[in-house]
Protein backbone atom coordinates (compact mmCIF):
# COMPACT_ATOMS: atom_id res chain seq x y z
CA UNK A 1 87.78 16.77 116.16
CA UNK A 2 86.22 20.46 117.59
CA UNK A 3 88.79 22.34 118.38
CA UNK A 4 88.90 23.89 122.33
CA UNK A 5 89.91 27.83 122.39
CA UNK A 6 90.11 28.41 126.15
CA UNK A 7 90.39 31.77 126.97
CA UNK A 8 92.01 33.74 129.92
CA UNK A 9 89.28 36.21 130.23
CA UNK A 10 91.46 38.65 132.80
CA UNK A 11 94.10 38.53 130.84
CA UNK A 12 92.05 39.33 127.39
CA UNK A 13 90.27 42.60 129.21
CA UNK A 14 93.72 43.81 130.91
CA UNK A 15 95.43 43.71 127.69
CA UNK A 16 93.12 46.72 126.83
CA UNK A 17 93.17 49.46 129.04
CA UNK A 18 89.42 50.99 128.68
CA UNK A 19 88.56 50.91 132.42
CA UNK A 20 87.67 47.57 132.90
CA UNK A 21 88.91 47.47 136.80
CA UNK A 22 85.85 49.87 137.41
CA UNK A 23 83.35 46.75 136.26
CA UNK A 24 85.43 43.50 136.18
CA UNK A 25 82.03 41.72 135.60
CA UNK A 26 80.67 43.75 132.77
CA UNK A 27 84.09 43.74 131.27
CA UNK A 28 84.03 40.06 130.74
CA UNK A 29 80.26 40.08 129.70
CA UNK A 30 81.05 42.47 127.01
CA UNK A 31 84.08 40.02 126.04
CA UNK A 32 81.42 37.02 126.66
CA UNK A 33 78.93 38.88 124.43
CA UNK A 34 81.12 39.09 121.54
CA UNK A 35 83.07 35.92 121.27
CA UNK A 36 79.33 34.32 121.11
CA UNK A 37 78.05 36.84 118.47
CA UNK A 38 81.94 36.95 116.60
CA UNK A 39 83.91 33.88 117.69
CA UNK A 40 87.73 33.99 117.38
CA UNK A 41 89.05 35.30 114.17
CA UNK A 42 90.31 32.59 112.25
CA UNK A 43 88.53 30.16 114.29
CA UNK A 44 85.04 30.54 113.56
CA UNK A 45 84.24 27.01 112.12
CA UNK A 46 82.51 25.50 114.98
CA UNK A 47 85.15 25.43 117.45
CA UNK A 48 83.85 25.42 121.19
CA UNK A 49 84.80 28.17 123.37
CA UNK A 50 85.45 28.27 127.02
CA UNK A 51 85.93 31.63 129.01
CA UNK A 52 87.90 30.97 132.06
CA UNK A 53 87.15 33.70 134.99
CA UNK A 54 87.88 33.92 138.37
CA UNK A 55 87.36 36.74 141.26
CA UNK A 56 84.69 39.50 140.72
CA UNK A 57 83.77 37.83 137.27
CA UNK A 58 82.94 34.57 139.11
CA UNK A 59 79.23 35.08 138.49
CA UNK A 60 79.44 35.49 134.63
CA UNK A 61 76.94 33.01 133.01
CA UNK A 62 77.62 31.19 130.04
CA UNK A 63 75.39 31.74 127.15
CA UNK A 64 75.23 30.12 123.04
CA UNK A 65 78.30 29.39 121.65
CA UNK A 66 80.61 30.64 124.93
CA UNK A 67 80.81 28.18 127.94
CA UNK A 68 82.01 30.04 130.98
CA UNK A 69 84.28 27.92 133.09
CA UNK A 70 84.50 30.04 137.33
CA UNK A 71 87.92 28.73 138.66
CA UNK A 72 87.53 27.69 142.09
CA UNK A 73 90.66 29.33 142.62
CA UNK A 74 93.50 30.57 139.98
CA UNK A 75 92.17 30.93 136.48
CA UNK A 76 95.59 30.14 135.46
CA UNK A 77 95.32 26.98 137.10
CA UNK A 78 91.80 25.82 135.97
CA UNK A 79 93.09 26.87 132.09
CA UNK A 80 95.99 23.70 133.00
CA UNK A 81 93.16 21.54 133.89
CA UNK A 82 91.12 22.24 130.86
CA UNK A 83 93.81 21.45 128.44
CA UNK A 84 94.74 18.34 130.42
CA UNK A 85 91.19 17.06 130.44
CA UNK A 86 91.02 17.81 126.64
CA UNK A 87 93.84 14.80 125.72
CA UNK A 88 94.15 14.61 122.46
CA UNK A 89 91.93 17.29 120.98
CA UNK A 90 93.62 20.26 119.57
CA UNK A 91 93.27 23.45 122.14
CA UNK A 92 94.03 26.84 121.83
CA UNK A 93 94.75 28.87 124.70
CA UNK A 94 94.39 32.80 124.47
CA UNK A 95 96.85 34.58 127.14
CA UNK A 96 99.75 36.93 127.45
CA UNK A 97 101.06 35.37 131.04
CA UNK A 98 104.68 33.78 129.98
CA UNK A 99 104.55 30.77 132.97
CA UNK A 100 100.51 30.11 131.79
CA UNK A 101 102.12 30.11 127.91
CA UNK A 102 105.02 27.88 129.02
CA UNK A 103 102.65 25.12 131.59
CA UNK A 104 99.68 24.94 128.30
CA UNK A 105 102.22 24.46 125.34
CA UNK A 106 103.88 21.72 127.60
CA UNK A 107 100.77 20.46 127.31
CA UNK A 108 100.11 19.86 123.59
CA UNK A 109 98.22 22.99 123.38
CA UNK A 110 98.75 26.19 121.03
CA UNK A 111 99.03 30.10 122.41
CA UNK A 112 97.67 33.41 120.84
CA UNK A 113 97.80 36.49 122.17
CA UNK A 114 95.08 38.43 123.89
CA UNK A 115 94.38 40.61 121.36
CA UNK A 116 93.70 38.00 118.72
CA UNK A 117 90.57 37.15 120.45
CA UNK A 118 89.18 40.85 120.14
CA UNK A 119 87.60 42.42 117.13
């Protein structure tokens, strides 16, 4: 079974601190861009990828090899819903937030940090 690696894309750019509040959208394009071209380290054998946004990254596309997931409302919430929906198939969730850790693992699902996911 494919693993799921859902990621919390505002948490993954604001663990950096390289101006991404100036271009929220280009920030998470830029993340987009490389989890398609790099994957997750240590995850690279054909697991699928879903980049959760929300707010002024809303109209991020998805592209090969990263589907991007717009949360009608809190990204932390739509994450939940993903790993629900995914029953029995092993997930991976990428996020710092404690109560987003502690709602996902009670779940089934595994947690990384945010800067596993970048290169």
């Amino acid at each position: 079974m494919t693993e799921l690696l859902i990621i919390d894309a505002a948490n993954v750019i604001g663990s950096v601190p390289d101006g991404w509040w100036r271009d929220r959208r280009g920030a998470v394009e830029r993340l987009r861009d490389r989890l398609a071209l790099d994957g997750v380290p240590g995850h690279e054998d054909g697991a699928e990828i879903v980049l959760v946004v929300e707010g002024a990254a809303k109209g991020v596309e998805s592209v090969p090899g990263v589907r991007v997931e717009a949360a009608p409302g809190s990204g932390d919430d739509r994450i939940v819903e993903l790993v629900a929906e995914a029953g029995e198939r092993p997930c991976l969730v990428a996020t710092a937030d404690r109560e987003l850790r502690r709602r996902v693992t009670a779940l089934g699902a595994d947690v990384l940090g945010p800067r596993s996911v970048r290169r």
